[in-house]
Protein backbone atom coordinates (compact mmCIF):
# COMPACT_ATOMS: atom_id res chain seq x y z
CA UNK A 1 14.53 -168.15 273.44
CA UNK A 2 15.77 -165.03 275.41
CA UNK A 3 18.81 -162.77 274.54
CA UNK A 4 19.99 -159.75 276.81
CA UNK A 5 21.32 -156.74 274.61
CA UNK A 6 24.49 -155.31 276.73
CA UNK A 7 28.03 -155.20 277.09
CA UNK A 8 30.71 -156.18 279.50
CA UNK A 9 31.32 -152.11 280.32
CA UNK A 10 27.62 -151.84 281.89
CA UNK A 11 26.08 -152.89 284.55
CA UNK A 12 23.18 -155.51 284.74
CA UNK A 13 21.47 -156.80 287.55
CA UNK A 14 20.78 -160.75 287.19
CA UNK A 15 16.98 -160.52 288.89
CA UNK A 16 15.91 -158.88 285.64
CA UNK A 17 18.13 -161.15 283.44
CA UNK A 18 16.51 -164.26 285.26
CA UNK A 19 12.76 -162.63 285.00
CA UNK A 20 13.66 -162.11 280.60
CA UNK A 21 14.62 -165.63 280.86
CA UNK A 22 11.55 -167.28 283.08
CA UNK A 23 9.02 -165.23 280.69
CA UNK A 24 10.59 -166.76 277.45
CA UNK A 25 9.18 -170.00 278.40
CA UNK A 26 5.32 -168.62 278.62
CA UNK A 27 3.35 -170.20 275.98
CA UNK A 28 3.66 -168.15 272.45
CA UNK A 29 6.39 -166.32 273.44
CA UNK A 30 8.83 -166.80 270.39
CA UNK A 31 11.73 -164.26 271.57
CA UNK A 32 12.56 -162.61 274.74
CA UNK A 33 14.78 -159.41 274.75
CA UNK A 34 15.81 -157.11 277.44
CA UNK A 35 17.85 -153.81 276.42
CA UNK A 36 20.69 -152.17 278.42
CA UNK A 37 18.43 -150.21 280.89
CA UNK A 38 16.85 -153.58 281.66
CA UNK A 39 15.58 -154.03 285.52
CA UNK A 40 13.39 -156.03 287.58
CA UNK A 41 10.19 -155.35 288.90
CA UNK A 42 6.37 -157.01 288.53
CA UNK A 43 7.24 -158.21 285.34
CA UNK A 44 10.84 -156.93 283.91
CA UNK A 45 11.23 -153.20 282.31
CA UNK A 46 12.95 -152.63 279.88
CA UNK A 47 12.38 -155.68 277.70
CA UNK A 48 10.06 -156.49 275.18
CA UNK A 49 8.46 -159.95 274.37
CA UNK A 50 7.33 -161.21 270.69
CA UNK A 51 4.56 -164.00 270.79
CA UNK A 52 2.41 -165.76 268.50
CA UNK A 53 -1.61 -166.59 268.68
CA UNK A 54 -1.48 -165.42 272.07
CA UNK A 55 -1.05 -161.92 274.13
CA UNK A 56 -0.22 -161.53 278.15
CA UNK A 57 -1.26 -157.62 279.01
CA UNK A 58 0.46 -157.80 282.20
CA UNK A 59 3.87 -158.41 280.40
CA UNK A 60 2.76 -154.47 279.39
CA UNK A 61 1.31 -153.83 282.85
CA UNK A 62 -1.05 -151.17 284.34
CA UNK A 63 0.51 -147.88 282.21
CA UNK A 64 -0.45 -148.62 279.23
CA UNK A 65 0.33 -145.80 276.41
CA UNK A 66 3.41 -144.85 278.56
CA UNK A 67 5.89 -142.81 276.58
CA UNK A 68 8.44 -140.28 276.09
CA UNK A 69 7.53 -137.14 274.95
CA UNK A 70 8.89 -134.02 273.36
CA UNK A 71 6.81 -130.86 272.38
CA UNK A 72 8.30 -128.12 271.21
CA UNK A 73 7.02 -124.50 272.65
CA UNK A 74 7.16 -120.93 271.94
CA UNK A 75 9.58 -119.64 274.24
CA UNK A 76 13.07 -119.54 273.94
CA UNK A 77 15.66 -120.80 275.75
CA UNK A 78 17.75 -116.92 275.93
CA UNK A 79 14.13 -115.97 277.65
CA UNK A 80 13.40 -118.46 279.89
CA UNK A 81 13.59 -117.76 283.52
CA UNK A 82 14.47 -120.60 285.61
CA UNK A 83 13.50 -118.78 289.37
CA UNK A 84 10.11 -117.51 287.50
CA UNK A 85 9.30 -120.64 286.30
CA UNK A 86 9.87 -123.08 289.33
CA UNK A 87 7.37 -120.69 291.18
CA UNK A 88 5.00 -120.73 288.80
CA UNK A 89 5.14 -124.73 288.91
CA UNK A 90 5.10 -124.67 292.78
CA UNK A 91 1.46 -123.29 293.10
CA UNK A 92 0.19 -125.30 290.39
CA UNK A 93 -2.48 -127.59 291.16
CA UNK A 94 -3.56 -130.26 288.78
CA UNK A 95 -7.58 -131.05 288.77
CA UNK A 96 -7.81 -135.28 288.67
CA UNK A 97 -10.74 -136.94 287.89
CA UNK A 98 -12.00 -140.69 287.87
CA UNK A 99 -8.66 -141.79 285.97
CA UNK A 100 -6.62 -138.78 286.48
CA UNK A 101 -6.45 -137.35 282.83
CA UNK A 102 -4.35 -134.55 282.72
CA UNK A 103 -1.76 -135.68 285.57
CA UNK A 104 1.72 -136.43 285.31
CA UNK A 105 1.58 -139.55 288.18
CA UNK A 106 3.83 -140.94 290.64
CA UNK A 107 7.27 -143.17 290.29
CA UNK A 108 9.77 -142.32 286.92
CA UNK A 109 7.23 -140.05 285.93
CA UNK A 110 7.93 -136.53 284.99
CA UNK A 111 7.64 -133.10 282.91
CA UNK A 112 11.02 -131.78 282.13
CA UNK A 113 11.37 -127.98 280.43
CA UNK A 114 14.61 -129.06 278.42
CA UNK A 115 16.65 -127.36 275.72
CA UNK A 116 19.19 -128.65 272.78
CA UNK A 117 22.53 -129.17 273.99
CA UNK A 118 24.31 -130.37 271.71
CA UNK A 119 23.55 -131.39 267.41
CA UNK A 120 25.76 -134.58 266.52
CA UNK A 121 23.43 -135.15 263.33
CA UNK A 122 22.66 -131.99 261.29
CA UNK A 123 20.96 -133.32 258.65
CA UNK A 124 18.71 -136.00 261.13
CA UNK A 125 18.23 -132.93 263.16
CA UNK A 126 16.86 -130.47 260.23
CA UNK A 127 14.92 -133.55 259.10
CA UNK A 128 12.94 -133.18 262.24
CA UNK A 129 12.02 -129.57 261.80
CA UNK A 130 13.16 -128.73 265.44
CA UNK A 131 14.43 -125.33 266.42
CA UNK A 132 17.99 -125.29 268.51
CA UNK A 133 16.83 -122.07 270.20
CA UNK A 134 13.37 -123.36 271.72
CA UNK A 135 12.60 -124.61 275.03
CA UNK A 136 11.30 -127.82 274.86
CA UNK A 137 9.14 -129.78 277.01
CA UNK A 138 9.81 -133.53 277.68
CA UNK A 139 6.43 -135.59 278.93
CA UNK A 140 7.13 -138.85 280.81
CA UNK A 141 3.54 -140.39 281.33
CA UNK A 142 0.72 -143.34 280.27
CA UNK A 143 -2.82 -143.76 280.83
CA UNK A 144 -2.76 -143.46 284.59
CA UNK A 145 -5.92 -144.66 286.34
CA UNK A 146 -7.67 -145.74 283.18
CA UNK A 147 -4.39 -148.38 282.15
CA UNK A 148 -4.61 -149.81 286.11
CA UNK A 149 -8.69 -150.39 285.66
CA UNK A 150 -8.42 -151.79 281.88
CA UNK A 151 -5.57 -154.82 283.29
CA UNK A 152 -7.39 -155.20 286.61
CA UNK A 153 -10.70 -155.83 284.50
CA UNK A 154 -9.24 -158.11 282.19
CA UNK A 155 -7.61 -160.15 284.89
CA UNK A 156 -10.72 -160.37 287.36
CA UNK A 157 -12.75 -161.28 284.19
CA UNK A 158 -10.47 -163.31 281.87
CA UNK A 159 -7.50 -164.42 283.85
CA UNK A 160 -5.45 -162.96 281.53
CA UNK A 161 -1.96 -163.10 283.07
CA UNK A 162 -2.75 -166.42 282.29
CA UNK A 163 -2.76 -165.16 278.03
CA UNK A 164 -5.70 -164.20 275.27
CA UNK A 165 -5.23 -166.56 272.87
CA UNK A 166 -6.09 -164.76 269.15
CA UNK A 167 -9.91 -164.49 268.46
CA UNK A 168 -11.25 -165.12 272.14
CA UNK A 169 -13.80 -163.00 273.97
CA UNK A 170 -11.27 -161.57 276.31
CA UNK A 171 -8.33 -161.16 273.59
CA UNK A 172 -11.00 -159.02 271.23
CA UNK A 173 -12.34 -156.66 274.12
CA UNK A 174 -8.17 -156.20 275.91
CA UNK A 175 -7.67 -155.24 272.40
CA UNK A 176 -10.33 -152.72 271.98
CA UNK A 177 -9.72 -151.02 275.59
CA UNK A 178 -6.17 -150.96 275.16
CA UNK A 179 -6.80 -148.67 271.99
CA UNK A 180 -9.12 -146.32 274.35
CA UNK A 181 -6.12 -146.21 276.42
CA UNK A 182 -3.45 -145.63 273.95
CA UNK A 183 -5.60 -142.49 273.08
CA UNK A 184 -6.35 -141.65 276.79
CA UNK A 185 -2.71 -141.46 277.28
CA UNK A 186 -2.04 -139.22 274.48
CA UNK A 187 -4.51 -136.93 274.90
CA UNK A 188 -3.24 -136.82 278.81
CA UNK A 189 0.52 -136.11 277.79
CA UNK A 190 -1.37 -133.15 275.43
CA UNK A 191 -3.10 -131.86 278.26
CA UNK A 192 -0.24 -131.81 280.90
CA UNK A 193 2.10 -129.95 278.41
CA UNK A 194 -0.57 -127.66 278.22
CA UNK A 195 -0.98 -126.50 281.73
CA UNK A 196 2.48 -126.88 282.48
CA UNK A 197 3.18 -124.02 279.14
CA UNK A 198 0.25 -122.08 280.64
CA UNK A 199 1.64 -121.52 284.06
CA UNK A 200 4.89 -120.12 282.70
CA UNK A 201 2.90 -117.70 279.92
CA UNK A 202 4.14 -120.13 276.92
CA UNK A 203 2.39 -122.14 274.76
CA UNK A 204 3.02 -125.27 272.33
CA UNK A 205 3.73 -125.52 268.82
CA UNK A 206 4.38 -129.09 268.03
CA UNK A 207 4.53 -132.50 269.39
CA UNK A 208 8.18 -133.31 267.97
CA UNK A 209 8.66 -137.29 269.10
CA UNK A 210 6.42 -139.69 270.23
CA UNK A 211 7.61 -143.24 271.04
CA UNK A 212 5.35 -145.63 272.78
CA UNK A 213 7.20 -147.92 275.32
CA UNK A 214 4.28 -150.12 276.92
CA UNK A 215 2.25 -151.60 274.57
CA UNK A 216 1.63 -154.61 271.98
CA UNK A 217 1.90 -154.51 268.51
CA UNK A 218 1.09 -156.64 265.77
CA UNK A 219 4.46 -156.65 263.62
CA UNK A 220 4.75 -159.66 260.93
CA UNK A 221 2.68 -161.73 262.91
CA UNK A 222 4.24 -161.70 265.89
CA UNK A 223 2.77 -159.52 268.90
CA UNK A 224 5.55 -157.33 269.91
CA UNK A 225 4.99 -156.54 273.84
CA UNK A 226 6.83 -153.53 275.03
CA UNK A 227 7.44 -152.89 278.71
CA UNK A 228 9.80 -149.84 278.86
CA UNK A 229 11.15 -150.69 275.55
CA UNK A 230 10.91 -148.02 272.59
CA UNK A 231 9.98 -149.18 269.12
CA UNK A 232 12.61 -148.88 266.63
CA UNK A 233 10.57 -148.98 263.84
CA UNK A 234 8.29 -145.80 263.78
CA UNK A 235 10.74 -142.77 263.32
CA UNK A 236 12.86 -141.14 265.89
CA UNK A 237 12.82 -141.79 270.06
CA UNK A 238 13.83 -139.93 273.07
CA UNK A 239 15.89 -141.79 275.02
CA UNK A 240 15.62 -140.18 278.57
CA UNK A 241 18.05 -139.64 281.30
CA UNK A 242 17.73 -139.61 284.96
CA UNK A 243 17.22 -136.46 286.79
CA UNK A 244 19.99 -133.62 285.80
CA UNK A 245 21.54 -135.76 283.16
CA UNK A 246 21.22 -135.22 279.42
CA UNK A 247 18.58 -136.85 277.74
CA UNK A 248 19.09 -138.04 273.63
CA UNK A 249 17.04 -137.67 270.77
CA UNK A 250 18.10 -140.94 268.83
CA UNK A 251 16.83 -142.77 265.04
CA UNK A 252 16.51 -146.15 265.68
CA UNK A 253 18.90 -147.79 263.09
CA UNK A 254 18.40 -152.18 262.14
CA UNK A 255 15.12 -152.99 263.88
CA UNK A 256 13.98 -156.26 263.27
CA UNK A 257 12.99 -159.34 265.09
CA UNK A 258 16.58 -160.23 266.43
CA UNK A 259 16.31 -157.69 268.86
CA UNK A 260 12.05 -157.22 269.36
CA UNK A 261 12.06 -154.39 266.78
CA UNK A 262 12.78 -152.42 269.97
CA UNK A 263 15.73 -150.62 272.04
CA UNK A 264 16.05 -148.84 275.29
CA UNK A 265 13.63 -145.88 276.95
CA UNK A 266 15.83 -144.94 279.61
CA UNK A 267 18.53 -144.88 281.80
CA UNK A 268 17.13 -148.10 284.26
CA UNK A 269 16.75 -148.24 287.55
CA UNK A 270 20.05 -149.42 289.40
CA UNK A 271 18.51 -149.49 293.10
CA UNK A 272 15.04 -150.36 294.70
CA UNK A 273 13.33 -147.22 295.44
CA UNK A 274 12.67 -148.24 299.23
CA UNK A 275 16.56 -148.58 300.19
CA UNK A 276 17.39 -144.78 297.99
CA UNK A 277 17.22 -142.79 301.13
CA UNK A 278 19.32 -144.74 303.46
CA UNK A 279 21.69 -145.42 300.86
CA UNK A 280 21.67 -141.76 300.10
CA UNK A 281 22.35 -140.17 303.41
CA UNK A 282 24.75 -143.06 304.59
CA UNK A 283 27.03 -141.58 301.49
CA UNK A 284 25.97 -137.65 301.87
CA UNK A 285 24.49 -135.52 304.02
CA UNK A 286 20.78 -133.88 303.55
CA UNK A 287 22.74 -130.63 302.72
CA UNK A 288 24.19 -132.34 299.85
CA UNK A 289 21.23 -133.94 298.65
CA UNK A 290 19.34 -130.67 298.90
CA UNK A 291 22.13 -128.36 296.73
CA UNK A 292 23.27 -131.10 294.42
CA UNK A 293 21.41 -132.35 290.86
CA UNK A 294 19.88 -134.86 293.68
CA UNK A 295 17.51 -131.91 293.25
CA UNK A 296 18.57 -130.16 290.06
CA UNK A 297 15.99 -127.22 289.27
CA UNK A 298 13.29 -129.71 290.78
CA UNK A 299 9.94 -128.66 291.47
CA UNK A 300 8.55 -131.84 293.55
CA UNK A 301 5.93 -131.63 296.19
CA UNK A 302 6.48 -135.35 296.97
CA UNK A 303 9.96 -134.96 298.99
CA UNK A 304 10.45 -138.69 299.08
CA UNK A 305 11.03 -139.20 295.35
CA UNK A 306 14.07 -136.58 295.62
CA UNK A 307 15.95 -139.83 297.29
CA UNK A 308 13.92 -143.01 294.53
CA UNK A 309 14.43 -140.60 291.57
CA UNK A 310 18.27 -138.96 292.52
CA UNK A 311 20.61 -140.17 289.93
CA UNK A 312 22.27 -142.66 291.93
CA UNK A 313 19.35 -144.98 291.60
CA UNK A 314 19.70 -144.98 287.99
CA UNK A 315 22.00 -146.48 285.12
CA UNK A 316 24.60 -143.92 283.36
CA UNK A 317 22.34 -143.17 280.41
CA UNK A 318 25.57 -142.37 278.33
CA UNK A 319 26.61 -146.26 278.85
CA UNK A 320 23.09 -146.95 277.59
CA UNK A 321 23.67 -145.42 274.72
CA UNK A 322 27.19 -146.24 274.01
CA UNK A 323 25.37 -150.20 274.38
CA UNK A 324 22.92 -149.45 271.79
CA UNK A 325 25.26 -147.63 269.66
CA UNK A 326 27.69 -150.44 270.09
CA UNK A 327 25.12 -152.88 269.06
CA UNK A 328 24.62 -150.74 265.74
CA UNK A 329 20.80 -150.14 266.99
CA UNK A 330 20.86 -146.18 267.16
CA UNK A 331 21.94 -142.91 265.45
CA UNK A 332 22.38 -140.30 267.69
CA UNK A 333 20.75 -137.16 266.53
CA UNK A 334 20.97 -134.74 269.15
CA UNK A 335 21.65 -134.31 273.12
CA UNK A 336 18.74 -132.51 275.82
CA UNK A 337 20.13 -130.59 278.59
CA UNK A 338 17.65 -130.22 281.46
CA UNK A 339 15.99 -126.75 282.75
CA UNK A 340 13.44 -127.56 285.06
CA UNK A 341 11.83 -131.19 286.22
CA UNK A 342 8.44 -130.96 287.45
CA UNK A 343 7.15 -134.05 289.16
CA UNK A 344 3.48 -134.47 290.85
């Protein structure tokens, strides 16, 4: 059984509608759901299948631990100094190591020095102890080299795109790497908000929100397999935007198994990142690309991923939301407004 949580006002691409639908049939797999920011790609993102006796970590994939993050800092948004900052960011230089702890990585990923825009929730908002006047800092990132050894093990070893059914050899040890990795990745999202507050003469205070959006999950006996899909039943989520658009701090609302106890992590991906630039420049010119929020206050020393990450590549995360609202799966709390996107 699949389902596909959208409406007629958005737009949906059928590859990742048909991928939802081929996966449902895997053995275990109970329900298969894909959210509004649902796209194709290895397997689909933006989905999340429940299963029973059985577990498939490449429905998850490589980045395991992946998630959203805000921290909140010590400066203030009246003090921050955009110029300052981005040349701070420029000459910084990330150390990597056998799995690359500490580093942001390639693709969607990103640091983003973001503020409060806008408070539709008071009382949600107070309830998360968050100050309107801080800079924030918004942490896009999983376990990086460690997540991409872990699956590559388990499927050399144990075949497991194939599935671990419950209490074999190669379901008990996925299991047990997968938590190194879940704590890998935290500890890597901890680390990069550090340097990043460093290099602008900040510091943190607080990680705010942390949401999860590849991994598996026991939940009432079913395995709930996330693959850019937030769970909507451990607190409050940032849903984020694409680059120069407003991000949302939501509270999931009606999780349950009708819709993967899950809901959207992003805007989606509307184009393959190998056709951006052509599309791009056969619609503007590099001047436009260069001085528009194509690159908004971006500090990026990969210039490719100006044209794979612009905003045209991506879903309007305010239809996103209007979907999930729509679909009575969200409370909307509060809106980010971007300052400064650092990307590796």
């Amino acid at each position: 059984m699949y389902k596909i949580i959208y409406t007629e006002k958005s737009w949906m691409e059928s590859e990742g509608v048909e991928q939802v639908k081929k996966l449902s049939n895997l053995k275990g797999v109970i329900l298969a759901v894909g959210y509004p920011d649902l796209h194709p790609g290895k397997t689909p993102v933006g989905a999340a299948f429940l299963t029973e006796g059985i577990i498939y970590p490449h429905l998850i994939g490589n980045d395991i631990g992946c998630s959203v993050s805000l921290f909140q800092t010590s400066i203030f948004e009246k003090k921050f100094k955009v110029d300052k900052a981005m040349r701070s960011l420029n000459n910084l230089e990330f150390e990597k190591d056998e799995f690359n702890i500490g580093t942001i990585g390639k693709g969607n990923h990103f640091a983003e020095f973001t503020a409060i825009d806008e408070i539709l929730d008071k009382e949600e908002f107070n309830n998360l102890n968050l100050d309107k006047n801080r800079v924030y800092l918004l942490i896009h990132s999983g376990s990086r080299g460690l997540g991409e050894h872990i699956l590559r093990k388990h499927i050399e070893k144990y075949s497991c795109q194939n599935g671990l059914e419950w209490g074999s050899e190669g379901f008990e040890s996925y299991l047990k790497d997968y938590e190194q990795a879940i704590t890998f990745a935290r500890k890597s999202r901890q680390l990069i908000a550090e340097r990043l507050c460093d290099a602008i003469n900040g510091s943190l205070e607080s990680l705010a929100i942390e949401a999860v959006h590849n991994g598996i999950e026991l939940k009432d006996n079913y395995y709930v397999h996330r693959k850019g899909a937030a769970p909507s039943d451990t607190g409050y989520v940032v849903i984020a935007g694409s680059r120069g658009t407003n991000s949302y701090i939501v509270k999931p609302i009606n999780g349950s198994l009708d819709t993967g106890f899950s809901i959207a992590h992003g805007a989606g991906r509307k184009w393959q990142r190998n056709g951006c630039k052509e599309r791009l420049l056969g619609k503007f010119s590099k001047k436009d690309v260069k001085n528009s929020n194509f690159s908004y206050n971006l500090v990026c020393k990969d210039k490719s991923l100006i044209y794979e990450e612009a905003p045209e590549a991506y879903k309007n995360i305010d239809r996103v939301i209007q979907d999930l609202i729509e679909f009575d799966l969200i409370k909307v709390i509060a809106k980010l407004k971007p300052i400064v996107t650092y990307k590796d």
